[in-house]
C-alpha atoms as a PDB file:
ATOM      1  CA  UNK A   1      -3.632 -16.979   1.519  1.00  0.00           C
ATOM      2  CA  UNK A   2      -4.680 -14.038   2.859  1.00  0.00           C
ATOM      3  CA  UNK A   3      -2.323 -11.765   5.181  1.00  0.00           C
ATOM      4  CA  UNK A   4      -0.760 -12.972   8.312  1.00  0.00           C
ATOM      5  CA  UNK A   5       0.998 -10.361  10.754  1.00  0.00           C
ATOM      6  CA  UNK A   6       2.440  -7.703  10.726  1.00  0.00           C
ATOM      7  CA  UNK A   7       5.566  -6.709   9.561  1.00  0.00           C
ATOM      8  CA  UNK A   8       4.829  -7.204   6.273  1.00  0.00           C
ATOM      9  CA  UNK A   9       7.819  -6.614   3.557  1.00  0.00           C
ATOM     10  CA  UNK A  10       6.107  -6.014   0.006  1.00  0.00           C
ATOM     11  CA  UNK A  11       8.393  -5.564  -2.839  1.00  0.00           C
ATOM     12  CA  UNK A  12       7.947  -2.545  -5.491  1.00  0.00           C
ATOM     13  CA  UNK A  13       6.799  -4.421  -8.577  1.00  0.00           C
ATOM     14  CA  UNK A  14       6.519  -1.874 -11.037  1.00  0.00           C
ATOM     15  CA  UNK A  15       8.049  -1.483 -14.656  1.00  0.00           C
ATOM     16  CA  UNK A  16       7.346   0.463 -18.026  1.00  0.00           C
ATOM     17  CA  UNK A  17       5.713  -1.422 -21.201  1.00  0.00           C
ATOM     18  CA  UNK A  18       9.282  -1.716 -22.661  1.00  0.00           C
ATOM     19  CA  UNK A  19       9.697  -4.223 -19.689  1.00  0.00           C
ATOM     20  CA  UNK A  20       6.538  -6.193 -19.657  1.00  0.00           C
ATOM     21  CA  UNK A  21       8.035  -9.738 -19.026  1.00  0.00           C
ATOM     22  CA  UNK A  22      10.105  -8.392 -16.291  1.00  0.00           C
ATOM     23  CA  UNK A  23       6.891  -7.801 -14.527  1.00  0.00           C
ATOM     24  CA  UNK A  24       5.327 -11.222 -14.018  1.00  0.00           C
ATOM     25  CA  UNK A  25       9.434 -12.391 -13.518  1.00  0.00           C
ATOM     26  CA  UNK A  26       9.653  -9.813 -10.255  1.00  0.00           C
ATOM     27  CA  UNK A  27       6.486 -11.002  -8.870  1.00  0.00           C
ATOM     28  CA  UNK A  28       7.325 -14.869  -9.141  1.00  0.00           C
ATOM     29  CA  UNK A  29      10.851 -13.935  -7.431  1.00  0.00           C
ATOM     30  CA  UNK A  30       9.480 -12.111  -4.563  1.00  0.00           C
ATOM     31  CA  UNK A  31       7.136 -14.736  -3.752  1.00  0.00           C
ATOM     32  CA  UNK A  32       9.553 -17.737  -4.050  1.00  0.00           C
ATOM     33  CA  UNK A  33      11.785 -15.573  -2.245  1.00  0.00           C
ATOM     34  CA  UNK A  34       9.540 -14.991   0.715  1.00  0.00           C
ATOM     35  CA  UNK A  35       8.145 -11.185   0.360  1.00  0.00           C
ATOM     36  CA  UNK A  36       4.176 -11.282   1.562  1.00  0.00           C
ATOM     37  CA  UNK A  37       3.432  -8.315  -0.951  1.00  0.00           C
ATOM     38  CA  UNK A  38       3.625  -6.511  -3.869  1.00  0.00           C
ATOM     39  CA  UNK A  39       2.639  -3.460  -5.421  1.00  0.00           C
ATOM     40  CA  UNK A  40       2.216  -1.174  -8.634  1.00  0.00           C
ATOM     41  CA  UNK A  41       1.248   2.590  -8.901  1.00  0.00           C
ATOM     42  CA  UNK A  42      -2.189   3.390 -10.337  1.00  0.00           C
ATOM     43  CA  UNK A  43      -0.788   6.188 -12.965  1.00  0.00           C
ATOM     44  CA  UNK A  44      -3.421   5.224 -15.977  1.00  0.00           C
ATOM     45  CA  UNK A  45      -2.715   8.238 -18.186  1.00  0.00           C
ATOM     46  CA  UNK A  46       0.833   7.214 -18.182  1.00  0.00           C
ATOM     47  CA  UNK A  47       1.407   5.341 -21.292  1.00  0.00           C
ATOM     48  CA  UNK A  48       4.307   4.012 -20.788  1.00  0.00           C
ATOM     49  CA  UNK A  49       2.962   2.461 -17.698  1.00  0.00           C
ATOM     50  CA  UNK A  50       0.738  -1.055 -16.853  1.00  0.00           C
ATOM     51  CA  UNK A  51      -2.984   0.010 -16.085  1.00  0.00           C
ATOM     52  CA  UNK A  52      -2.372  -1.150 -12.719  1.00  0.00           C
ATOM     53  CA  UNK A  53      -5.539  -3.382 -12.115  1.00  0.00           C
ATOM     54  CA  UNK A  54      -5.043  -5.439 -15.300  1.00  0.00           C
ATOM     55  CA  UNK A  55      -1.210  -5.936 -14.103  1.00  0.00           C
ATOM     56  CA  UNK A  56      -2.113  -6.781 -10.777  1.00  0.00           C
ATOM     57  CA  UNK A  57      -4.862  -9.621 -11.809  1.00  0.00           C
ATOM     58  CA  UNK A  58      -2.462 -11.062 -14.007  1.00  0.00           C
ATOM     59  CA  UNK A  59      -0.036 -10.999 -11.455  1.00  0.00           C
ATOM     60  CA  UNK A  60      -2.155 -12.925  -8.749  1.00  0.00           C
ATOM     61  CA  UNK A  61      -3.123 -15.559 -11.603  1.00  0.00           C
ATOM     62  CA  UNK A  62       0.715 -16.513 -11.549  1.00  0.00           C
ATOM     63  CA  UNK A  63       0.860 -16.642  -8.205  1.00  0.00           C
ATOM     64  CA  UNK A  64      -0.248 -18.773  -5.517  1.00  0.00           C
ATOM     65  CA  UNK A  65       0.881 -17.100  -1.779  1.00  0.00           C
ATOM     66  CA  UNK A  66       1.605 -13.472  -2.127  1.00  0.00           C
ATOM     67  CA  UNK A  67      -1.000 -11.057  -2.388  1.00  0.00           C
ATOM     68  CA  UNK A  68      -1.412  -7.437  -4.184  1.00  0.00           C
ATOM     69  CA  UNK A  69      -1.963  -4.016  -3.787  1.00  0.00           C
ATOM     70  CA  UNK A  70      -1.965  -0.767  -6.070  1.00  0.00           C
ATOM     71  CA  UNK A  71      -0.456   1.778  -4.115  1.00  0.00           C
ATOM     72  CA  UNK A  72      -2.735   3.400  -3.993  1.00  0.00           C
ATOM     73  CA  UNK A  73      -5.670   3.708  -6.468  1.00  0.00           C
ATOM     74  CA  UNK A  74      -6.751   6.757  -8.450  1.00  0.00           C
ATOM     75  CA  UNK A  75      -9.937   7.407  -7.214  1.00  0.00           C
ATOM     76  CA  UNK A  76     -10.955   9.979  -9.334  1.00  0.00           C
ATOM     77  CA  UNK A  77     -10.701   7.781 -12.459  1.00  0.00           C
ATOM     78  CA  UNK A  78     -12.419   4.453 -10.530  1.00  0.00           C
ATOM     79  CA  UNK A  79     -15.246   4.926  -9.601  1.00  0.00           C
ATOM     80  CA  UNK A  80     -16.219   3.569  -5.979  1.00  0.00           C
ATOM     81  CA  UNK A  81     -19.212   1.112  -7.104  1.00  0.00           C
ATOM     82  CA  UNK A  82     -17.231  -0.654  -9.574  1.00  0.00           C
ATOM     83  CA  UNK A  83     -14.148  -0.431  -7.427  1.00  0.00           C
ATOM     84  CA  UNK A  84     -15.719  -2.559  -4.651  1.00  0.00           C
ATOM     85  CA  UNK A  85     -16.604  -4.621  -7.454  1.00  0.00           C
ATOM     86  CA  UNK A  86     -12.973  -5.145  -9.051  1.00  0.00           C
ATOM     87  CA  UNK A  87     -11.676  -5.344  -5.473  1.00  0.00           C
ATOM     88  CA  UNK A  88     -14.207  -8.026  -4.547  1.00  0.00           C
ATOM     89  CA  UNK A  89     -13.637 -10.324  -7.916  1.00  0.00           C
ATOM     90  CA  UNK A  90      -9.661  -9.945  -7.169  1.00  0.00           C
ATOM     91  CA  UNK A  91     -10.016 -10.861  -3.659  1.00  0.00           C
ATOM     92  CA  UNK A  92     -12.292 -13.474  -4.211  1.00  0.00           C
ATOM     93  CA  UNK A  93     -10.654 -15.588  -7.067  1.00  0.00           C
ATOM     94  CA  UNK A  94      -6.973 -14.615  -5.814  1.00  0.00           C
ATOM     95  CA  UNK A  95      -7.868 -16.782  -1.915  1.00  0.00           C
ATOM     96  CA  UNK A  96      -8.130 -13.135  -0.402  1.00  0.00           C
ATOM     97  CA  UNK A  97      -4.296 -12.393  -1.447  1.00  0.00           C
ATOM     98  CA  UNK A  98      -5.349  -8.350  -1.747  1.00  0.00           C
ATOM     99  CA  UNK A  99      -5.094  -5.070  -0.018  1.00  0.00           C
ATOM    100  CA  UNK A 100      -7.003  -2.358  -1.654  1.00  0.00           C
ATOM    101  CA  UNK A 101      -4.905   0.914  -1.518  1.00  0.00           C
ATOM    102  CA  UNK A 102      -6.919   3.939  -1.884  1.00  0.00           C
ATOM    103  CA  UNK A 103      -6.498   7.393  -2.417  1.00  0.00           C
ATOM    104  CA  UNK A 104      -8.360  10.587  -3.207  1.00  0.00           C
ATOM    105  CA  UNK A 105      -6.217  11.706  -6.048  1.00  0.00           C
ATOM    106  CA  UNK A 106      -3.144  13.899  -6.859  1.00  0.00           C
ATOM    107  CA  UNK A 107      -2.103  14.908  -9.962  1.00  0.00           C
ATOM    108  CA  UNK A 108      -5.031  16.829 -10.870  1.00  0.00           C
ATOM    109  CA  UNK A 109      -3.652  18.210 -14.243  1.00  0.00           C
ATOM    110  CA  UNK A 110      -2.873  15.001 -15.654  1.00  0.00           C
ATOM    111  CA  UNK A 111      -6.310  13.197 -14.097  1.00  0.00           C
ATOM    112  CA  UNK A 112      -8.363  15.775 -15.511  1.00  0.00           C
ATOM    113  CA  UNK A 113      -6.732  15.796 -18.597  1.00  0.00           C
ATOM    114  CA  UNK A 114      -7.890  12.037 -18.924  1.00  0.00           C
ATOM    115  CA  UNK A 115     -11.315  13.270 -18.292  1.00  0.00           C
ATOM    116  CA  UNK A 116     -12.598  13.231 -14.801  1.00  0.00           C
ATOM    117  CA  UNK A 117     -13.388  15.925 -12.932  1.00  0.00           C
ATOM    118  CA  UNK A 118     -11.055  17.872 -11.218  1.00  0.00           C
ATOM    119  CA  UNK A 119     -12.275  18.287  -7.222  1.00  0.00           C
ATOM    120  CA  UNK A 120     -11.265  20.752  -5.070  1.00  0.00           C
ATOM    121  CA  UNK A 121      -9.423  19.422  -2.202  1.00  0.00           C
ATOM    122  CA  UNK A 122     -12.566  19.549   0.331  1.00  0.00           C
ATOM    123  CA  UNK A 123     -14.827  17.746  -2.268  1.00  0.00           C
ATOM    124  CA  UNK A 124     -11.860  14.909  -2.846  1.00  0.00           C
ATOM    125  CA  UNK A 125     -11.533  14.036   0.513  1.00  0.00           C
ATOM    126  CA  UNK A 126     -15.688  13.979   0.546  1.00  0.00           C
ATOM    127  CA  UNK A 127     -15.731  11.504  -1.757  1.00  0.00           C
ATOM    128  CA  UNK A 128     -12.660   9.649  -0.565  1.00  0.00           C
ATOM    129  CA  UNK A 129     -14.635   9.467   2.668  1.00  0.00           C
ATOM    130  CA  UNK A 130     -17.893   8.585   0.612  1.00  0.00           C
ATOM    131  CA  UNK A 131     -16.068   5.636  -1.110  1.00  0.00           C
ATOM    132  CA  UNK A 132     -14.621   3.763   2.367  1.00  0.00           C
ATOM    133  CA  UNK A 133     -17.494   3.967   3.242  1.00  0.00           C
ATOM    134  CA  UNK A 134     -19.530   2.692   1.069  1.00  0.00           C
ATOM    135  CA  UNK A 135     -16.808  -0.403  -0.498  1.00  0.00           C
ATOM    136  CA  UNK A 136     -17.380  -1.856   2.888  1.00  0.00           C
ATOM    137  CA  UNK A 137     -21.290  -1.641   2.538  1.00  0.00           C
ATOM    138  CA  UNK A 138     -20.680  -3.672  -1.186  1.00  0.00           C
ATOM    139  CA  UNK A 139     -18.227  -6.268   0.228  1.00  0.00           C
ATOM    140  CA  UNK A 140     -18.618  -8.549   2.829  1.00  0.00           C
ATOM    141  CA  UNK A 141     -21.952  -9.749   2.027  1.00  0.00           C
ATOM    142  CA  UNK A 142     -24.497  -7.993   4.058  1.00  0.00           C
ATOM    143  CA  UNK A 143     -27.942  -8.793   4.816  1.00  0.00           C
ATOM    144  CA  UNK A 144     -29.622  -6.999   1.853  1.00  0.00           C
ATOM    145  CA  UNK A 145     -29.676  -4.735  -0.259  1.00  0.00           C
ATOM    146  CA  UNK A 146     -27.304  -1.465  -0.521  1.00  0.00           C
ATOM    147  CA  UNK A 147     -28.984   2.131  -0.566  1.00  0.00           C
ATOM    148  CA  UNK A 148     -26.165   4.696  -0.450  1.00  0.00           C
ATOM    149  CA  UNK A 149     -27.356   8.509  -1.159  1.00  0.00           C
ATOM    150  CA  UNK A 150     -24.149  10.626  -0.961  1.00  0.00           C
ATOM    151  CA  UNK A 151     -22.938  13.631  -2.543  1.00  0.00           C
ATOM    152  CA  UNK A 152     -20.586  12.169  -4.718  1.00  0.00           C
ATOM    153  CA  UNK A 153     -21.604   8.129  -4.781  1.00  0.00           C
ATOM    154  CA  UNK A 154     -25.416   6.963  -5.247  1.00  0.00           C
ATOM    155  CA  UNK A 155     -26.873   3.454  -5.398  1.00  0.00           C
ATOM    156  CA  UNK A 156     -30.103   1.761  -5.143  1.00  0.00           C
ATOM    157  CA  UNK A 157     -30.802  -1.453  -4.081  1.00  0.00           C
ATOM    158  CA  UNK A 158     -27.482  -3.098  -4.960  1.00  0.00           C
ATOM    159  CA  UNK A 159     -26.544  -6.638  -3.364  1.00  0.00           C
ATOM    160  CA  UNK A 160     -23.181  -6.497  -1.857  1.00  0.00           C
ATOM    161  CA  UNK A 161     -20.430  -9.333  -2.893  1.00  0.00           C
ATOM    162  CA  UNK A 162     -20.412 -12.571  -0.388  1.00  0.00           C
ATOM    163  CA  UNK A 163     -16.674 -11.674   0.005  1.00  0.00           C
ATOM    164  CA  UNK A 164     -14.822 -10.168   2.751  1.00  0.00           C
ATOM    165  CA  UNK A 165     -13.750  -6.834   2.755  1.00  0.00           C
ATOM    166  CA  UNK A 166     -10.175  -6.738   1.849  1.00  0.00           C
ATOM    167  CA  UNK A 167      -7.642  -4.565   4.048  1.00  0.00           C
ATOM    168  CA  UNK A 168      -8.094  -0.628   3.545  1.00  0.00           C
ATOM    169  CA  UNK A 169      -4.544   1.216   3.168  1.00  0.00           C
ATOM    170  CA  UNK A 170      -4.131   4.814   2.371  1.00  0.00           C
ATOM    171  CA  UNK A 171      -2.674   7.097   0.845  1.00  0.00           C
ATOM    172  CA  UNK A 172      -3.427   9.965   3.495  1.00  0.00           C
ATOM    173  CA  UNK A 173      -1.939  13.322   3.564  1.00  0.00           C
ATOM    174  CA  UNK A 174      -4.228  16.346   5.087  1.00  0.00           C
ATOM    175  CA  UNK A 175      -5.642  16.536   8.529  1.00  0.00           C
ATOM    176  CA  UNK A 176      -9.094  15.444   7.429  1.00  0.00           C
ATOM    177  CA  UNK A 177      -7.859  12.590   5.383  1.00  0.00           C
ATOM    178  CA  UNK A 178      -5.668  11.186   8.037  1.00  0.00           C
ATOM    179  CA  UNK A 179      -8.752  11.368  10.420  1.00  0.00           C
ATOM    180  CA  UNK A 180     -10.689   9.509   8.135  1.00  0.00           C
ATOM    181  CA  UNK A 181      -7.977   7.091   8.222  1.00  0.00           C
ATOM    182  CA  UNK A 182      -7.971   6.682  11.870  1.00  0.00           C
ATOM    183  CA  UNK A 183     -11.787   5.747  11.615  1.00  0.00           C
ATOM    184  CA  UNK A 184     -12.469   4.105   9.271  1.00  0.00           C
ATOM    185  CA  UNK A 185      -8.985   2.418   7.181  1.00  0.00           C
ATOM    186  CA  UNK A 186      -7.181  -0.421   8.147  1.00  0.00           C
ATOM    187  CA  UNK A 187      -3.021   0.736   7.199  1.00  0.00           C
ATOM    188  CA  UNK A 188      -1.890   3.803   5.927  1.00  0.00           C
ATOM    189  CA  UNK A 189       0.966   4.742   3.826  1.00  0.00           C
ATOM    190  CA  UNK A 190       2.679   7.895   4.589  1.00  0.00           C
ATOM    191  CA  UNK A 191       3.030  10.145   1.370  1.00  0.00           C
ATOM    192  CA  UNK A 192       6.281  11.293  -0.065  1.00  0.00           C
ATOM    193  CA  UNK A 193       8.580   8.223   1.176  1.00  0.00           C
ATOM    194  CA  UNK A 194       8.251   9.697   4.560  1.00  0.00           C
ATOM    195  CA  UNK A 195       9.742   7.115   7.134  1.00  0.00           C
ATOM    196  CA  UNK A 196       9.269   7.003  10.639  1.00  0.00           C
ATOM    197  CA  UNK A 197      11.565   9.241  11.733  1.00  0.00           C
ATOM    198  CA  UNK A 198      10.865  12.299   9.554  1.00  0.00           C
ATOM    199  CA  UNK A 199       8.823  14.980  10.833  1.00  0.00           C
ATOM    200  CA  UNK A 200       5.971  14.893   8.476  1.00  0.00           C
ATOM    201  CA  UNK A 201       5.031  11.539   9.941  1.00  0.00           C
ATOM    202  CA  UNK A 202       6.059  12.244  13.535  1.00  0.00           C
ATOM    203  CA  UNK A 203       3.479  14.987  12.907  1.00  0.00           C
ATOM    204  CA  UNK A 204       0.448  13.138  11.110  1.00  0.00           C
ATOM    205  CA  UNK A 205       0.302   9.689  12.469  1.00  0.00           C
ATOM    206  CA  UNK A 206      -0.882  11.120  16.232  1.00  0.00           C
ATOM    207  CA  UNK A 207      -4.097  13.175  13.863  1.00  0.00           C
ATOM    208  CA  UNK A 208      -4.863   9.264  12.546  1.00  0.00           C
ATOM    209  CA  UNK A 209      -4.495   7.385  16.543  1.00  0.00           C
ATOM    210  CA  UNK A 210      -6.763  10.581  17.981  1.00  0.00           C
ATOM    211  CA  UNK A 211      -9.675   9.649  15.641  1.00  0.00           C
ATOM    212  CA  UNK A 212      -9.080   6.077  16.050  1.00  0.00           C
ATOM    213  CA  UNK A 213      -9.308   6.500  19.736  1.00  0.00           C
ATOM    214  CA  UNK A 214     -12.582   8.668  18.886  1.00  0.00           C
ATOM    215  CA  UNK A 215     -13.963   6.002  16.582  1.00  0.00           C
ATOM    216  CA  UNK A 216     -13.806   3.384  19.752  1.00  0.00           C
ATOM    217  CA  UNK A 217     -10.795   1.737  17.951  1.00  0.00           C
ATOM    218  CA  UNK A 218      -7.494   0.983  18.704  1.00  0.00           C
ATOM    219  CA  UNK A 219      -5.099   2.722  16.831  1.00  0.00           C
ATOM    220  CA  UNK A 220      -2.808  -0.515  16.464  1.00  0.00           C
ATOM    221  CA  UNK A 221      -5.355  -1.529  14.305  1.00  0.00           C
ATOM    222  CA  UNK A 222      -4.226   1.032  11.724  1.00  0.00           C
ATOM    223  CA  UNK A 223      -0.631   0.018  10.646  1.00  0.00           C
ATOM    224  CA  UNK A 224       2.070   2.162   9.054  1.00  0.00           C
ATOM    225  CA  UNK A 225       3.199   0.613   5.811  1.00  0.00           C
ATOM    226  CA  UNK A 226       6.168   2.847   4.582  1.00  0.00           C
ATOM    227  CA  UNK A 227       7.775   2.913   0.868  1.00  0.00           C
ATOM    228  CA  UNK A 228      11.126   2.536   1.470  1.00  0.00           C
ATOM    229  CA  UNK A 229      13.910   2.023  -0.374  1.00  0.00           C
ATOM    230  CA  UNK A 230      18.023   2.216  -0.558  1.00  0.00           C
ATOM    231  CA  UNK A 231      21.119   0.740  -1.519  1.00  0.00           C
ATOM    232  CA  UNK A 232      22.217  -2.785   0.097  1.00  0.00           C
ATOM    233  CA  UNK A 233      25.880  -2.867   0.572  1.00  0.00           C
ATOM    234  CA  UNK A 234      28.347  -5.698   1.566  1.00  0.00           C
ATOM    235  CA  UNK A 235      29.893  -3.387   3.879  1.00  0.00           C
ATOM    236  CA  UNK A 236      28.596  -1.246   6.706  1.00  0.00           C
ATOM    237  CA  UNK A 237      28.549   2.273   5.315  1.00  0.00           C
ATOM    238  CA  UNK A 238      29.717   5.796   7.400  1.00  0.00           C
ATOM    239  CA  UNK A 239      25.786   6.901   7.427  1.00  0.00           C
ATOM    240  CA  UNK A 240      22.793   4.891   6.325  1.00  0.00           C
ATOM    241  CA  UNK A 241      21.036   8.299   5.972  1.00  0.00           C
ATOM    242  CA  UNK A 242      22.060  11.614   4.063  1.00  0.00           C
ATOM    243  CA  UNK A 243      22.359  15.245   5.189  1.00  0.00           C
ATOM    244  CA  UNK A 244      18.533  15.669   5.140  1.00  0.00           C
ATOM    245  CA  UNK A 245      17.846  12.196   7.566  1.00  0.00           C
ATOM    246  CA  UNK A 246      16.522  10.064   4.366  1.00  0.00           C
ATOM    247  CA  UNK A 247      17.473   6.845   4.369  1.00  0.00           C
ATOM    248  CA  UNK A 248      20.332   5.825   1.520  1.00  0.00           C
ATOM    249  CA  UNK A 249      21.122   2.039   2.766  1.00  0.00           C
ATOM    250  CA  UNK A 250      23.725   0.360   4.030  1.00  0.00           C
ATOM    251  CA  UNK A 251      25.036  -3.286   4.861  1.00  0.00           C
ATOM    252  CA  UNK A 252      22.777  -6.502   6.072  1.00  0.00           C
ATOM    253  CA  UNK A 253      23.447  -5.438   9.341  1.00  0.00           C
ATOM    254  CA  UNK A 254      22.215  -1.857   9.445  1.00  0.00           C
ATOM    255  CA  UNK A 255      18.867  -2.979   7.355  1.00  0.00           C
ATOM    256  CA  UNK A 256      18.425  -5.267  10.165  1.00  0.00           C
ATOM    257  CA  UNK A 257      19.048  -2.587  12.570  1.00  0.00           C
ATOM    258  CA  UNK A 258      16.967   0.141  10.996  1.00  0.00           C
ATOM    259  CA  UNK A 259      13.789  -2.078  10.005  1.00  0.00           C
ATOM    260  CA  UNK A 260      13.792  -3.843  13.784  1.00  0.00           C
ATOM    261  CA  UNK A 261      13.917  -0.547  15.612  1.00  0.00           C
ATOM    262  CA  UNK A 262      10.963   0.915  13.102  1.00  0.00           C
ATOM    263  CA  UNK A 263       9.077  -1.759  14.432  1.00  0.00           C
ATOM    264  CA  UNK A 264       9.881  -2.333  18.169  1.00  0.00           C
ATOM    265  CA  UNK A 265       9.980   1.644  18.493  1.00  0.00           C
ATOM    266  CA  UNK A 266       8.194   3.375  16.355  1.00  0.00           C
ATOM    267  CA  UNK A 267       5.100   0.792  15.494  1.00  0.00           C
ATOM    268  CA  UNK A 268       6.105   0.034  12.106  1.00  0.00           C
ATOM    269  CA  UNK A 269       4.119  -2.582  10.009  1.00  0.00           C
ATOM    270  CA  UNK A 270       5.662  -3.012   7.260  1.00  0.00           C
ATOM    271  CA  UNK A 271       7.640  -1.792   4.252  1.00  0.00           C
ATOM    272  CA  UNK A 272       7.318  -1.422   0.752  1.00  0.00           C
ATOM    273  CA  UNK A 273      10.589  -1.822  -0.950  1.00  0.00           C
ATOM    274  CA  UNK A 274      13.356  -0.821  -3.779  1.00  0.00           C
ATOM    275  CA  UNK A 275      16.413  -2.309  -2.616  1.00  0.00           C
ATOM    276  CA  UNK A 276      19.058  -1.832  -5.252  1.00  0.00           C
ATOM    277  CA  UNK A 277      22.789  -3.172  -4.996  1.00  0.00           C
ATOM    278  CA  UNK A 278      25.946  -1.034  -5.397  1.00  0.00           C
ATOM    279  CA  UNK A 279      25.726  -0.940  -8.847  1.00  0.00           C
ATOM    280  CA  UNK A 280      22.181   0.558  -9.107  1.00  0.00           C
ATOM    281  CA  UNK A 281      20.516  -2.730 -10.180  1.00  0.00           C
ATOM    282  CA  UNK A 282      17.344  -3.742  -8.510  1.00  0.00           C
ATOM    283  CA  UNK A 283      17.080  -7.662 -10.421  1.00  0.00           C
ATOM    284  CA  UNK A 284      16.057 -10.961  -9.102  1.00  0.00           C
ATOM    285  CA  UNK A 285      19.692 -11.103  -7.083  1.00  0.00           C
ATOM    286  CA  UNK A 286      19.202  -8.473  -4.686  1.00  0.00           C
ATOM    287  CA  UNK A 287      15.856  -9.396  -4.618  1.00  0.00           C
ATOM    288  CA  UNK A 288      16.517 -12.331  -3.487  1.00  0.00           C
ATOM    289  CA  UNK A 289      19.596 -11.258  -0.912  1.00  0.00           C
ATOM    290  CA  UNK A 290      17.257  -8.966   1.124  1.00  0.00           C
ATOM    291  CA  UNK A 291      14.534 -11.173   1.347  1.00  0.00           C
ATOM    292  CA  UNK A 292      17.486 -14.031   2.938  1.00  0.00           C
ATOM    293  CA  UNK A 293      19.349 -12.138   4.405  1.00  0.00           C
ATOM    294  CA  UNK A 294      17.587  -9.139   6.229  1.00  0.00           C
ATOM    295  CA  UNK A 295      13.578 -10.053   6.014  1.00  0.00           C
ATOM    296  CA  UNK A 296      14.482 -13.479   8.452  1.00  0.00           C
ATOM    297  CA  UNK A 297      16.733 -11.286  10.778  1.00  0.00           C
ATOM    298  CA  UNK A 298      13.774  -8.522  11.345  1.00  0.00           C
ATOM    299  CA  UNK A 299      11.368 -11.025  11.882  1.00  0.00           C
ATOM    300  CA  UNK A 300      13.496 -12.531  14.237  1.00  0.00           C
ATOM    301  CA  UNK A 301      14.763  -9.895  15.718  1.00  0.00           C
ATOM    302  CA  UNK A 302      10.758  -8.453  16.256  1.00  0.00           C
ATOM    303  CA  UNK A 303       9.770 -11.904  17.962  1.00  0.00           C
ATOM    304  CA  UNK A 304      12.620 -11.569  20.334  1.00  0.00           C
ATOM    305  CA  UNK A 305      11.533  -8.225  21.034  1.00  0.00           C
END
């Protein structure tokens, strides 16, 4: 099933080749244990790595509640035509159990060197822009057909898929991406593991609620789904956070703590995580501990409010 509200608690999914099994065993553990998501990087010149949209439709095939995301997609190397089309069959035959995570692309060197084009920044966010844009007008199963003449994206004519256009997160990072964001995305996901209360977020999110507001939308509307991660003790710890603010982890209790106030005071909406136990392993048993014993206490703790 598609969804629900917000928080949402998704659960890194990601492992190399050497791994494989371990893959569709971390997916079927965070959705008998209760997680709503999970997620794999979109790295596809890394050979050690899935190709993420392969991994993630095998994934939803074992699955019956949770749904997917990549996070986010390489948009340089898919392009946005065909995208709405993979994002449309996955949504489709999965019950609507996807979020499409987009971005407009990073590590040039390495994406060039597996033959796209490399963009200068302007031009990347263009087509970033360009491929919202038109995903929605190929999804959702307009009245007719498509004609989309942009710089970067053209098509003629082309019926859009009877299926609902699945969430929009992004990977957002300058001013003009973060606007497009407010107008036009449905979540974003701050870059570099940036949580709420680093300055790099405090600093960005307002650029993505002042186009919202613009756009005749209500920021709310665009969520804040962080990566975060840390260490899950059985004691509480002198400082959940190190020197620099980060977060590190701590006990139950200061999860709890931490992930509440995100939400209730900083508009949180969810959280992407790799929880790890004392001894540095992230396996089905910690897995399993956060999602009983801190996911049910935030949730909780957030309907209380």
């Amino acid at each position: 099933m598609p969804l629900e509200r917000p928080p949402y608690f998704g659960l890194d999914a990601n492992v190399p080749f050497p791994q494989s099994a371990a893959l569709s065993e971390r997916v079927l553990v965070a959705e008998e244990a209760g997680f709503d998501l999970f997620s794999l990087m979109d790295h596809p010149y890394a050979g050690d790595h899935h190709e993420a949209y392969a991994a993630l439709g095998f994934a939803l095939g074992r699955t019956r509640r949770i749904s997917g995301y990549v996070g986010v997609t390489n948009l340089p190397l898919r392009p946005a035509p065909v995208l709405a089309r993979t994002v449309a069959t996955l949504s489709a035959l999965s019950g609507g159990r996807f979020v499409l995570g987009l971005g407009s692309g990073g590590i040039w060197k390495r994406i060039a060197a597996f033959g796209a084009q490399t963009l200068a920044p302007k031009d990347a966010v263009s087509a970033f822009e360009e491929a919202i844009v038109l995903i929605r007008l190929l999804t959702g199963g307009g009245a007719g057909p498509v004609d989309f003449d942009g710089r970067f994206y053209r098509v003629s004519g082309v019926l859009p898929a009877p299926v609902p256009t699945p969430p929009i997160w992004t990977g957002s990072n300058g001013p003009r991406a973060l606007a497009i964001t407010g107008r036009l995305a449905d979540g974003w996901i701050p870059s570099f593991g940036a949580d709420w209360l680093a300055e790099s977020y405090r600093a960005a999110r307002p650029r993505i609620d002042r186009a919202a507001r613009q756009a005749g939308r209500d920021p709310a509307e665009v969520i804040s789904y962080f990566n975060f991660g840390g260490v899950l003790t059985d004691r509480d710890v002198l400082s959940p956070r190190d020197p620099e603010g980060r977060w590190t982890g701590g006990s139950v209790r200061q999860w709890v703590e931490e992930l509440t106030g995100a939400v209730l005071e900083h508009g949180a909406g969810g959280f992407n995580t790799h929880v790890v136990d004392a001894s540095g392993d992230d396996g089905a048993d910690v897995v399993r501990r956060f999602a009983a014993e801190v996911v049910p206490a935030v949730r909780a703790a957030v309907a209380a409010g």
